[in-house]
Protein backbone atom coordinates (compact mmCIF):
# COMPACT_ATOMS: atom_id res chain seq x y z
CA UNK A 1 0.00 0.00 0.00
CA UNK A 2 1.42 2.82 -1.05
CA UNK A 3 2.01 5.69 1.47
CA UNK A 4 0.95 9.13 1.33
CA UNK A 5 2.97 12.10 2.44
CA UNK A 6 2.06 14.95 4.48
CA UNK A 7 2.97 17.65 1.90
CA UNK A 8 0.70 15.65 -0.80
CA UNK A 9 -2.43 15.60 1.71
CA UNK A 10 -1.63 19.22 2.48
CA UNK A 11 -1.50 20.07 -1.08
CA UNK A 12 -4.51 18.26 -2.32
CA UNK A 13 -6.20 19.71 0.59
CA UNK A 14 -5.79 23.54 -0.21
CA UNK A 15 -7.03 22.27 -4.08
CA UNK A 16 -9.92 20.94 -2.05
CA UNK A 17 -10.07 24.53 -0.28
CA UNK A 18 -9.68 26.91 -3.46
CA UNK A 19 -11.97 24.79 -6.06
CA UNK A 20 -14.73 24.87 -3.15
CA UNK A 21 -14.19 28.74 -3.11
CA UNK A 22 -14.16 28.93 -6.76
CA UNK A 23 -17.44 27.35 -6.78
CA UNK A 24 -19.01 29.27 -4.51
CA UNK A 25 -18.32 31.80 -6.71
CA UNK A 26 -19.35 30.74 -9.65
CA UNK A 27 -22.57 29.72 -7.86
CA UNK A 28 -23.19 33.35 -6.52
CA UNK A 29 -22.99 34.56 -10.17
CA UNK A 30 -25.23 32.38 -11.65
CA UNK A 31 -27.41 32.95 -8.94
CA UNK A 32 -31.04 34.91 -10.14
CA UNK A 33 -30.96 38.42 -9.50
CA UNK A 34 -34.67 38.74 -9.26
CA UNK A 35 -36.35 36.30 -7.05
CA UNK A 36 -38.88 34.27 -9.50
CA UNK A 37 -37.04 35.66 -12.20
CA UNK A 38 -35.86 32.63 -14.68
CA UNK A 39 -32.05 33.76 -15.82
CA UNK A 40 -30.58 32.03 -19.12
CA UNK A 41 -27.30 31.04 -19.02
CA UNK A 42 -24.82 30.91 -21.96
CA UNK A 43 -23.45 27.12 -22.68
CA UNK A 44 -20.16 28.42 -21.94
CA UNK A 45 -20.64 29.23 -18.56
CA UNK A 46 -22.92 26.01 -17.61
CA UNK A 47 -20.46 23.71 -19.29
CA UNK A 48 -17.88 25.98 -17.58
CA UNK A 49 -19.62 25.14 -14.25
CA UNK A 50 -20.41 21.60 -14.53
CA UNK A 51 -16.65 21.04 -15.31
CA UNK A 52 -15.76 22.77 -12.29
CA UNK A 53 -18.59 21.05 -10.13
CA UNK A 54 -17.07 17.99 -11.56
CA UNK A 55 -13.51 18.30 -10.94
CA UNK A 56 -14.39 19.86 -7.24
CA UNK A 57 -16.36 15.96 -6.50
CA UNK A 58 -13.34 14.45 -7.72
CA UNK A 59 -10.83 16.54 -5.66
CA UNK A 60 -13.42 15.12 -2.96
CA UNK A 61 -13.60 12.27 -3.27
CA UNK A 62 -9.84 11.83 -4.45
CA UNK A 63 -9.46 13.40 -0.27
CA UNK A 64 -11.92 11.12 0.71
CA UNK A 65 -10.06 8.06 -0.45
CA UNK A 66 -6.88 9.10 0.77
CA UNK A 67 -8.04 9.60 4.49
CA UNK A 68 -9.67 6.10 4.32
CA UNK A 69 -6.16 5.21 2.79
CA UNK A 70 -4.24 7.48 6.41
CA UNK A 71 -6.89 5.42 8.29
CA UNK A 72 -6.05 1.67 7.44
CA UNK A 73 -2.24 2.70 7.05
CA UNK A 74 -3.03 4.00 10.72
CA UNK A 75 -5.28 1.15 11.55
CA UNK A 76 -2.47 -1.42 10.15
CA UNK A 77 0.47 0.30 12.28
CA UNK A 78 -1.66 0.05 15.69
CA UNK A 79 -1.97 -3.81 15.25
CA UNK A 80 1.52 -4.56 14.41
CA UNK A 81 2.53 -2.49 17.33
CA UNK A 82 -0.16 -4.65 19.51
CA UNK A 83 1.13 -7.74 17.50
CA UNK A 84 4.96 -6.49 17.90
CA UNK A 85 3.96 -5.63 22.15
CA UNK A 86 2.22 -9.19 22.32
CA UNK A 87 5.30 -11.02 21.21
CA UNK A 88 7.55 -8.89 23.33
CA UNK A 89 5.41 -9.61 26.55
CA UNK A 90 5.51 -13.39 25.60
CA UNK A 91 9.06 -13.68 25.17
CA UNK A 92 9.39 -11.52 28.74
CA UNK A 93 7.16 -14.29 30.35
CA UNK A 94 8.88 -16.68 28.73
CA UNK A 95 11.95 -15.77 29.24
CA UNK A 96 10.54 -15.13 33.34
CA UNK A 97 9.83 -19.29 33.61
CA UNK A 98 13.07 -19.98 32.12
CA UNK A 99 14.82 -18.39 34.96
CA UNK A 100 12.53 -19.20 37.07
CA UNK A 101 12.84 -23.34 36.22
CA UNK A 102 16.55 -21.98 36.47
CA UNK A 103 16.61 -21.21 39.44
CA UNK A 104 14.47 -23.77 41.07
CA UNK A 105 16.97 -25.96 39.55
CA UNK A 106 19.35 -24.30 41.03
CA UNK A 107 17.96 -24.19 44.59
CA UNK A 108 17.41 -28.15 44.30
CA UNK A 109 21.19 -28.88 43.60
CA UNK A 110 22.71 -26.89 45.65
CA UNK A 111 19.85 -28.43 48.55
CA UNK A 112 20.93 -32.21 47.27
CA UNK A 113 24.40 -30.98 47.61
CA UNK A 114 23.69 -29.30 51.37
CA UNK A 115 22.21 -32.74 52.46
CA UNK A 116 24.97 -35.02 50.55
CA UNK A 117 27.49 -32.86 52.03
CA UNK A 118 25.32 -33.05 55.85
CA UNK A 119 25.17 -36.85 55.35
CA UNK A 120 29.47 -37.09 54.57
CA UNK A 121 29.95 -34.82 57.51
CA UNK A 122 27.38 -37.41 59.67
CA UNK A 123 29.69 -40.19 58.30
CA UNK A 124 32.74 -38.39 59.09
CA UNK A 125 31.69 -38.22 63.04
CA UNK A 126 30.45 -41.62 63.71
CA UNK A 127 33.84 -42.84 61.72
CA UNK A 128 35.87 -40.34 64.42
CA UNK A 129 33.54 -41.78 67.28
CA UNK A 130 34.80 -45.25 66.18
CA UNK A 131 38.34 -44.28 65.79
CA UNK A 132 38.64 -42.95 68.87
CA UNK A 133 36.43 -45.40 70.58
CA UNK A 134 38.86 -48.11 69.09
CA UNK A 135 42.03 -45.89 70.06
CA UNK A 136 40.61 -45.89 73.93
CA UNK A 137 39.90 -49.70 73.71
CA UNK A 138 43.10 -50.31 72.33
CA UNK A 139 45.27 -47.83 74.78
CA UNK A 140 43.50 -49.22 77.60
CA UNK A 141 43.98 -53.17 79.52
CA UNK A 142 40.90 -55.36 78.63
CA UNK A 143 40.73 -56.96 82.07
CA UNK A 144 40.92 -53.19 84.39
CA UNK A 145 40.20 -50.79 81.13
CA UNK A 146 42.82 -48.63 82.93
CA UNK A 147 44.75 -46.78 80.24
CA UNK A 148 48.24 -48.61 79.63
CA UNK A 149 51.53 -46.96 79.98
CA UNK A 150 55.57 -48.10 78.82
CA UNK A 151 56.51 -47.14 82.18
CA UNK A 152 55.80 -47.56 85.83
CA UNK A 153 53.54 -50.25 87.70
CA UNK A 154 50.47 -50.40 84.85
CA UNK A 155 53.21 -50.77 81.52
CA UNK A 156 52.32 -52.52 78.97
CA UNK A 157 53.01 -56.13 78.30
CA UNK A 158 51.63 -58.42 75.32
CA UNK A 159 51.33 -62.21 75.29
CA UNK A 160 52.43 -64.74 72.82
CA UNK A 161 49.40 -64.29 70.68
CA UNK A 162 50.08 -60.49 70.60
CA UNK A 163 47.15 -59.49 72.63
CA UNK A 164 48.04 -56.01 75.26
CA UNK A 165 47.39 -56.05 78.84
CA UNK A 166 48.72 -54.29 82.27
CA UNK A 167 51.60 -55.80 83.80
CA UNK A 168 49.83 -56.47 87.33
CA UNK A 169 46.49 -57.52 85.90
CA UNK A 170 47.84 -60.43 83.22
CA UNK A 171 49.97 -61.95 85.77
CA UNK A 172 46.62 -62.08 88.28
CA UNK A 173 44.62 -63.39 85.59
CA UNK A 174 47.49 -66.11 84.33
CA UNK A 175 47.43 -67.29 87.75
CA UNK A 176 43.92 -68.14 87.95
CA UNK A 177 44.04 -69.42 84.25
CA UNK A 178 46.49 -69.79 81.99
CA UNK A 179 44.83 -68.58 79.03
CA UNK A 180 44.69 -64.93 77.32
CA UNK A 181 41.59 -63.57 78.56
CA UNK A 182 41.03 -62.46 74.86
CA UNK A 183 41.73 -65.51 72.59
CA UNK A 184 41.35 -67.87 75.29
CA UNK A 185 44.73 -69.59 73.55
CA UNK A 186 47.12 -71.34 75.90
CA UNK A 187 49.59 -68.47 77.74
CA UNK A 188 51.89 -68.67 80.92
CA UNK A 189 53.90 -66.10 82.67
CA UNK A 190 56.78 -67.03 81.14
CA UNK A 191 55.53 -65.58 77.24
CA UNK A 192 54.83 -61.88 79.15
CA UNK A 193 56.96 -59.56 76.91
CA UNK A 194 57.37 -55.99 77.76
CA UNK A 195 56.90 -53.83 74.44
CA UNK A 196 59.05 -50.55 73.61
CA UNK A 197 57.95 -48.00 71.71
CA UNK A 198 56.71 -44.34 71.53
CA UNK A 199 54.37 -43.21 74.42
CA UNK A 200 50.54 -44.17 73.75
């Protein structure tokens, strides 16, 4: 559709304006002097005026046309600009659950990470708790659970099977029994050996 400049609508409308005033004009000369009074007019100046009557319809309707023209070119631009704002809000909203999925993804992992990394550190504790459990039982005599020392009158001593007691309380025992109180194998007071080392 073609599109029609300002200075050609401003043109055609002073034409509009100067062929209505010219007819007007015309009109007022032809018009009877004497009311009643029948007036004969010379062909030239009917034809003259028809042609002018004629060419002042066509100037309006040639205005007419190209306002109904402004108004569909005007008509046209509003609904690609609603068209063109429609697709812009879409592609906002759409672009709004994309980072919102985004970031509920992102809130999940890093909560699956938080609990993986809760449950390591959970692991991590009862595995110290058992370490150190296992350090006390093994520091300590089975038969008194006194901690066991290199020196003095609770040192350490180990059997023949290898198993750690206190000096005073695996000679007691081996004289009641002679078995290690642990393994139950055969043991005497004879296979007490005293064991060197760093301190416990």
């Amino acid at each position: 559709m073609a599109h029609i400049q300002a200075t050609d609508l401003a043109t055609i409308i002073q034409q509009v304006k100067e062929l209505t005033a010219t007819f007007e004009k015309l009109v007022l000369q032809i018009k009877p002097e004497v009311a009643n009074q029948q007036v004969e007019f010379g062909s030239q100046n009917i034809n003259c005026f028809y042609d002018l009557y004629r060419l002042w319809q066509e100037q309006v309707a040639n205005f007419t046309a190209i306002q109904n023209i402004q108004a569909e070119e005007f008509q046209n631009q509003i609904l690609e600009m609603d068209k063109l704002r429609e697709e812009v809000l879409n592609n906002l909203k759409n672009q709004e659950e994309t980072h919102m999925r985004e970031i509920e993804q992102l809130k999940q992992q890093h909560k699956s990470e938080l609990e993986a990394k809760d449950e390591r550190c959970l692991k991590l504790e009862h595995e110290l708790l058992r370490l150190r459990e296992d350090n006390e039982r093994n520091t300590s005599c089975s038969i008194c659970l006194d901690p066991l020392t290199l020196t003095g009158h609770h040192r350490l001593v180990a059997l023949h099977c290898g198993h750690l007691f206190g000096e005073p309380c695996i000679r007691d025992y081996l004289q009641r029994a002679e078995v290690c109180p642990n393994c139950r194998a055969n043991a005497y007071p004879k296979d007490i050996r005293y064991i060197y080392g760093r301190p416990l």
